[in-house]
PDB file of N, CA and C in Angstrom:
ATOM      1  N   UNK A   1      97.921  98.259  93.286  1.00  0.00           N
ATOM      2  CA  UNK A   1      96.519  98.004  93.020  1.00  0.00           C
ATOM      3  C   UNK A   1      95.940  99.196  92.261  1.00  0.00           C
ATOM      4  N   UNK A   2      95.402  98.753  90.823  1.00  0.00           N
ATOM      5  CA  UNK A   2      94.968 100.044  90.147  1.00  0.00           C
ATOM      6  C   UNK A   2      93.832 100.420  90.645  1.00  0.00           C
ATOM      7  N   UNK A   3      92.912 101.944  90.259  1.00  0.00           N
ATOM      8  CA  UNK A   3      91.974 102.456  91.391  1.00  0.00           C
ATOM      9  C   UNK A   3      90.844 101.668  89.791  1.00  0.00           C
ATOM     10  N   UNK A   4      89.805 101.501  90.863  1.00  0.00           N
ATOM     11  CA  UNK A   4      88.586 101.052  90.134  1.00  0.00           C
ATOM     12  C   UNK A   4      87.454 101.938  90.279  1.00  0.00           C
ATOM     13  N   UNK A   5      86.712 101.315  89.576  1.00  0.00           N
ATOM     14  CA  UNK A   5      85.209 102.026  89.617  1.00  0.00           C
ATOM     15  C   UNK A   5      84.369 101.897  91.115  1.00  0.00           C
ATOM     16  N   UNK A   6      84.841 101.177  91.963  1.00  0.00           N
ATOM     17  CA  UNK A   6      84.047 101.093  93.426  1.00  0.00           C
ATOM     18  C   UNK A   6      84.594 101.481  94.561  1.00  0.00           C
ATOM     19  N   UNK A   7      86.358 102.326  94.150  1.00  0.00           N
ATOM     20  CA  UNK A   7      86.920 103.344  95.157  1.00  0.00           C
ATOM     21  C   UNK A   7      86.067 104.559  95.260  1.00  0.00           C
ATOM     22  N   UNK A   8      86.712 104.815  96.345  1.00  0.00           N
ATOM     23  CA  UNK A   8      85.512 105.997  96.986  1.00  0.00           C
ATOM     24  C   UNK A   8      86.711 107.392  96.616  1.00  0.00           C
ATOM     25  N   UNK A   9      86.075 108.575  95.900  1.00  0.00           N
ATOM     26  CA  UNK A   9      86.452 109.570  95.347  1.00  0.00           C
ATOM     27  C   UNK A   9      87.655 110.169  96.123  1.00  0.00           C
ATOM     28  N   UNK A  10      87.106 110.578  97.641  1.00  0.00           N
ATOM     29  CA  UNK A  10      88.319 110.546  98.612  1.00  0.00           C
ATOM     30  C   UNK A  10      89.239 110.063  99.142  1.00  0.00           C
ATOM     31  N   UNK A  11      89.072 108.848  99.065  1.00  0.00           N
ATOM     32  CA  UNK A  11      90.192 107.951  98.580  1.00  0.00           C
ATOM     33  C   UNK A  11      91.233 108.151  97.614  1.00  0.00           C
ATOM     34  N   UNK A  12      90.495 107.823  96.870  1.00  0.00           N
ATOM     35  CA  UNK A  12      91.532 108.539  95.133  1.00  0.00           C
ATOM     36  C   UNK A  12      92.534 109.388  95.306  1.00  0.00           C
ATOM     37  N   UNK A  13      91.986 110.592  95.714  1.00  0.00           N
ATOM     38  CA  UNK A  13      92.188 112.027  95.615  1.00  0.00           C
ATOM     39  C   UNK A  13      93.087 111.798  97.202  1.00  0.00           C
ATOM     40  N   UNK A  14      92.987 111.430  98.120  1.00  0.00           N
ATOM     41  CA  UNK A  14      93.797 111.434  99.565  1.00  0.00           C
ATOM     42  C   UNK A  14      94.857 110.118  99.276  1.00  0.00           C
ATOM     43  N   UNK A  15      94.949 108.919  98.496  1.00  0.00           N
ATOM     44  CA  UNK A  15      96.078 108.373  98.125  1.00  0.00           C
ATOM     45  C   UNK A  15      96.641 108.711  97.235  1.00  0.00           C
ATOM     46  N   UNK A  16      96.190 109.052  96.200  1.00  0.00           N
ATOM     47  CA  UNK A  16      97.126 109.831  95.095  1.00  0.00           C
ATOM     48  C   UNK A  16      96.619 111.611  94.556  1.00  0.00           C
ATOM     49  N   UNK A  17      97.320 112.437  95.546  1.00  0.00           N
ATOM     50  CA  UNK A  17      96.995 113.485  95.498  1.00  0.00           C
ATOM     51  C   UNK A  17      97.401 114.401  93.671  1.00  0.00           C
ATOM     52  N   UNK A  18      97.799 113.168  92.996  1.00  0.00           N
ATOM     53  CA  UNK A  18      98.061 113.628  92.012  1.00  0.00           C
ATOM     54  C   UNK A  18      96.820 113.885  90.692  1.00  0.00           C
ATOM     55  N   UNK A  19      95.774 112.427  91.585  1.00  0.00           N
ATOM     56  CA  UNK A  19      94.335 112.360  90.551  1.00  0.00           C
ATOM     57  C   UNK A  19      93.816 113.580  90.990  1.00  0.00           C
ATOM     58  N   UNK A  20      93.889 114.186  91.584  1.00  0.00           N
ATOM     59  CA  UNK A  20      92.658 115.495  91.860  1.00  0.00           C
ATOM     60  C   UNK A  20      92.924 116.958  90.315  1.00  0.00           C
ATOM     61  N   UNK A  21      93.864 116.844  89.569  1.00  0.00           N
ATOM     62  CA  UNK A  21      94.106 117.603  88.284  1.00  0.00           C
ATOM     63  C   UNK A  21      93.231 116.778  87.307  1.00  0.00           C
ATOM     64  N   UNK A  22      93.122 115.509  87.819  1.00  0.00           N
ATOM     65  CA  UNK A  22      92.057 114.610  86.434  1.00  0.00           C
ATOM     66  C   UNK A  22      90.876 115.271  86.857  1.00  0.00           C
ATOM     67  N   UNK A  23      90.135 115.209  88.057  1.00  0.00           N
ATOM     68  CA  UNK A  23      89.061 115.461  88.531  1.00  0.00           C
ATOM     69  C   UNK A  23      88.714 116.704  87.887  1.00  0.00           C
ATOM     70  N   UNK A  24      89.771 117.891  87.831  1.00  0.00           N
ATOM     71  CA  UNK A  24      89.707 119.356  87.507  1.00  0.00           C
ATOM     72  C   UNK A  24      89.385 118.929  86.088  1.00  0.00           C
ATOM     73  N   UNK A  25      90.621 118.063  85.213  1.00  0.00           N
ATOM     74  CA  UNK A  25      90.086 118.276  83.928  1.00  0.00           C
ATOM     75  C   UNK A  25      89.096 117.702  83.119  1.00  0.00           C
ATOM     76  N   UNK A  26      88.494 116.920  84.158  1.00  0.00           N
ATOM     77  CA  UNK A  26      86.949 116.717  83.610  1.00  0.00           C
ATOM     78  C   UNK A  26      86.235 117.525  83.882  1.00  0.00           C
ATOM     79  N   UNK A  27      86.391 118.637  84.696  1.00  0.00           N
ATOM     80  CA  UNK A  27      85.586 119.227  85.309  1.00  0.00           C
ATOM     81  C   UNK A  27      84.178 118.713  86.546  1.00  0.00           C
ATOM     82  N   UNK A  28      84.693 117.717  86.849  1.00  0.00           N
ATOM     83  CA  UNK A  28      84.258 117.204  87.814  1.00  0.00           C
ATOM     84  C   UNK A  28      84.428 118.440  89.022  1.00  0.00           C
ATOM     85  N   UNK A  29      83.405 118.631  90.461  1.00  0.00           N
ATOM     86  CA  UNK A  29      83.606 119.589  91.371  1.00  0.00           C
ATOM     87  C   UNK A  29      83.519 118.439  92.440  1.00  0.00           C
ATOM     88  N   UNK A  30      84.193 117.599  92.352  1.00  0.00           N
ATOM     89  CA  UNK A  30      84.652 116.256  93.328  1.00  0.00           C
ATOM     90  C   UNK A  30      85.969 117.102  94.530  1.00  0.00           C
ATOM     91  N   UNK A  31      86.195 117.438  94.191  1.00  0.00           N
ATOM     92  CA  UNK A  31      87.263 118.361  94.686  1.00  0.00           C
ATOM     93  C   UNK A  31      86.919 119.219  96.084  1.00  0.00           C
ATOM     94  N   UNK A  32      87.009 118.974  97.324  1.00  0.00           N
ATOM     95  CA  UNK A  32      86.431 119.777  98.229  1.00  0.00           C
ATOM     96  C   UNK A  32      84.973 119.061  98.477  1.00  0.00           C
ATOM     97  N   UNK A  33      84.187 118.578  97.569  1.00  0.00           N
ATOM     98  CA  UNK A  33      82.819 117.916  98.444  1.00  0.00           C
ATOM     99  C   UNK A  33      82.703 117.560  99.334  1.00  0.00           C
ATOM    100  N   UNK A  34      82.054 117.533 100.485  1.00  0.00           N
ATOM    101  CA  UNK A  34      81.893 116.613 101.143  1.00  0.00           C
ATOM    102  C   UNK A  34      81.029 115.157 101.459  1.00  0.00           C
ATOM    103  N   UNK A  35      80.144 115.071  99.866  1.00  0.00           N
ATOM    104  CA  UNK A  35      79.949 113.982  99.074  1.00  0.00           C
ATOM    105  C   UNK A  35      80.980 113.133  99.044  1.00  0.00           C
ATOM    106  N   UNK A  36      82.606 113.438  98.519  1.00  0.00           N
ATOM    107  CA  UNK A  36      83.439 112.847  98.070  1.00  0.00           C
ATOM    108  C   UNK A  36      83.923 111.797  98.801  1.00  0.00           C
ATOM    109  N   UNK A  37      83.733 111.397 100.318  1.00  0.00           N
ATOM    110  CA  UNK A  37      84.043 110.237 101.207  1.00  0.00           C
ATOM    111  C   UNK A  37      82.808 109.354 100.862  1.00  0.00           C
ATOM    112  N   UNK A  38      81.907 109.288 100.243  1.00  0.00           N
ATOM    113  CA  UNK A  38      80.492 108.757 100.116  1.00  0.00           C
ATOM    114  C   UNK A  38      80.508 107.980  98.773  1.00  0.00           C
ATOM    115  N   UNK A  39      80.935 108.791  97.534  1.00  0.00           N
ATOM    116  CA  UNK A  39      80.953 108.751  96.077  1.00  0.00           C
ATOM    117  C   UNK A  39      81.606 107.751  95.909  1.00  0.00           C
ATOM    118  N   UNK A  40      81.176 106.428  95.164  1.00  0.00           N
ATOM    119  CA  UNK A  40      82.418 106.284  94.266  1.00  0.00           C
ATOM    120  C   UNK A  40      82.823 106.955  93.076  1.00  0.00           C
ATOM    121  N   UNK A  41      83.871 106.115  92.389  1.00  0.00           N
ATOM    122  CA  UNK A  41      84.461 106.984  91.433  1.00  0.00           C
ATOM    123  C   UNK A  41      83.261 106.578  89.989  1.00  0.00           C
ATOM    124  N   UNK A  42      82.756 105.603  90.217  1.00  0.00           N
ATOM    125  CA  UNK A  42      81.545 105.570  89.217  1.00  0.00           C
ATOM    126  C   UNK A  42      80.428 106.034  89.413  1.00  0.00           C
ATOM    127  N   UNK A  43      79.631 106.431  90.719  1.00  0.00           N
ATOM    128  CA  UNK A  43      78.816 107.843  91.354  1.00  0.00           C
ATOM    129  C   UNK A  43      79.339 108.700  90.914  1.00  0.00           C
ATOM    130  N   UNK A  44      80.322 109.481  90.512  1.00  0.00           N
ATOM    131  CA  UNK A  44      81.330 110.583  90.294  1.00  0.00           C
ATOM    132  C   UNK A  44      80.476 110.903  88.953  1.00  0.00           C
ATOM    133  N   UNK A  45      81.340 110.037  88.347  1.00  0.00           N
ATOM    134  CA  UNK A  45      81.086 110.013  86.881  1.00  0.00           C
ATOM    135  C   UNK A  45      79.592 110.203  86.386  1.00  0.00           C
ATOM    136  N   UNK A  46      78.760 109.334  86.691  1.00  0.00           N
ATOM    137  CA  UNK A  46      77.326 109.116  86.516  1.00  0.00           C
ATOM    138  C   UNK A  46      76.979 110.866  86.853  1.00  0.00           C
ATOM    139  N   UNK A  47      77.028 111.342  88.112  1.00  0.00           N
ATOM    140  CA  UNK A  47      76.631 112.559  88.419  1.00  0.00           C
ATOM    141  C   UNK A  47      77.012 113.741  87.941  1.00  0.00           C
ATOM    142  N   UNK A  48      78.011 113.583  87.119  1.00  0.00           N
ATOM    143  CA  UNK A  48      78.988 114.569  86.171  1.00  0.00           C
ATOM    144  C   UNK A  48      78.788 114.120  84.699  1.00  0.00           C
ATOM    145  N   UNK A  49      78.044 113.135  84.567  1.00  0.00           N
ATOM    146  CA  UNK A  49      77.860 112.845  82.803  1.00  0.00           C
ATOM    147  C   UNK A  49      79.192 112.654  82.262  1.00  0.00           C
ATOM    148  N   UNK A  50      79.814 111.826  82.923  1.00  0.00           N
ATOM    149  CA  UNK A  50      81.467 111.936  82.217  1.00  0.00           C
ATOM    150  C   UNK A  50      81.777 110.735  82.191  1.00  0.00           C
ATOM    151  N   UNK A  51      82.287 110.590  80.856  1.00  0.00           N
ATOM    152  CA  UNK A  51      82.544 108.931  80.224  1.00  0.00           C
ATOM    153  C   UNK A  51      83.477 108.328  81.448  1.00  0.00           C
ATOM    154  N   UNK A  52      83.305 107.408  81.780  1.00  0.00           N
ATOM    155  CA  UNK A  52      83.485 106.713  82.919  1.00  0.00           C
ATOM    156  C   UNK A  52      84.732 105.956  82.570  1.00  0.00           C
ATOM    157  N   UNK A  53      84.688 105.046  81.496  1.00  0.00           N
ATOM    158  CA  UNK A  53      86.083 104.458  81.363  1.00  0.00           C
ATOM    159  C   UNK A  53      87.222 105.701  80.399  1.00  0.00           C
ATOM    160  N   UNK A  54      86.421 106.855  79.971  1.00  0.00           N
ATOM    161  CA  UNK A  54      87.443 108.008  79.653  1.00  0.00           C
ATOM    162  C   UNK A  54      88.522 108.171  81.007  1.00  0.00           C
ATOM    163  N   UNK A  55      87.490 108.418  81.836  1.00  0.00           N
ATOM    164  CA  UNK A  55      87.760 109.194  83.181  1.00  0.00           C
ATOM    165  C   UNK A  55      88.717 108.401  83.977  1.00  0.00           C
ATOM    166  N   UNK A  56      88.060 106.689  84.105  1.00  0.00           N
ATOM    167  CA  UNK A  56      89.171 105.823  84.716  1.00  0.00           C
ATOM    168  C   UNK A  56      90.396 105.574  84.107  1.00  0.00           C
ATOM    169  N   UNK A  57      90.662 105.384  82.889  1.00  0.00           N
ATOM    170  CA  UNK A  57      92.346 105.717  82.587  1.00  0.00           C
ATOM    171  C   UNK A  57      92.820 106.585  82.366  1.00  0.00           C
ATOM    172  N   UNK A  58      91.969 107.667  82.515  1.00  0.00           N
ATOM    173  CA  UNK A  58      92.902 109.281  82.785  1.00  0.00           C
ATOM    174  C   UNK A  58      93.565 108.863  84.249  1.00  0.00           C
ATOM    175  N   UNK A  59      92.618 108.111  85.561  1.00  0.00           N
ATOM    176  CA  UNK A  59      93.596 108.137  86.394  1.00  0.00           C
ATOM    177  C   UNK A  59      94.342 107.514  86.699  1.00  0.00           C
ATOM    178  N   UNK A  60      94.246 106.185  86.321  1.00  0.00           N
ATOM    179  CA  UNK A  60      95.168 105.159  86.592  1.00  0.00           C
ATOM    180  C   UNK A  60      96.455 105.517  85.212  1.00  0.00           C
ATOM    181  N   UNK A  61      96.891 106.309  84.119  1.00  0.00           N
ATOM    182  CA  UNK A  61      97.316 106.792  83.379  1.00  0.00           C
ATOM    183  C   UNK A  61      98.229 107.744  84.762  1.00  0.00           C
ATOM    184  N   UNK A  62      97.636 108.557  85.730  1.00  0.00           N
ATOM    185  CA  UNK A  62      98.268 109.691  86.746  1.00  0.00           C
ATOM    186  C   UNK A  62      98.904 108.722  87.542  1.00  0.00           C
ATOM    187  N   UNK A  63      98.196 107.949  88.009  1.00  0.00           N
ATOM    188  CA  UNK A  63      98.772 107.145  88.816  1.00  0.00           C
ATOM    189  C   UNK A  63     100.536 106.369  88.441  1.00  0.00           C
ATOM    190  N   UNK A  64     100.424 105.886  87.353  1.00  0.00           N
ATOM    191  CA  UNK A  64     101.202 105.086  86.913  1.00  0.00           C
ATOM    192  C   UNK A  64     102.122 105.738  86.261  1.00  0.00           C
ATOM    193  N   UNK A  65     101.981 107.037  85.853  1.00  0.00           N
ATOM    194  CA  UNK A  65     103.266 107.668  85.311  1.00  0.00           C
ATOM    195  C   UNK A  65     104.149 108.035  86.791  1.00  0.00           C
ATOM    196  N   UNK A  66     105.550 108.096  86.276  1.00  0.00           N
ATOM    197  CA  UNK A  66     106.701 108.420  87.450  1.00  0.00           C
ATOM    198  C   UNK A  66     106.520 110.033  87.929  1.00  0.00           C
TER     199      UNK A  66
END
């Protein structure tokens, strides 16, 4: 199941501990919040000004590589 725009940030980041380097290279500070069980991943974005479908196949891109 690819991650969408209405997973919750900690989620993301606690099933695939590999999205949390996307998070860094947006510079997102999703990382450690404790917002981040609350957020989705389109709250994320919105609150970081960061292109949203940039951001979602950067992770599903992490996800899906071996």
């Amino acid at each position: 199941m690819p991650i969408g725009f209405d997973d919750l940030v900690h989620d993301v980041m606690n099933d695939w501990p590999a999205t949390i380097r996307v998070f860094l290279d947006f510079r997102m500070g999703c990382v450690g919040c404790p917002i981040a069980c609350f957020h989705t991943v389109d709250d994320a974005c919105g609150e970081h000004h960061v292109d949203r479908d940039a951001f979602l196949k950067a992770l599903r891109e992490v996800v899906a590589s071996p």
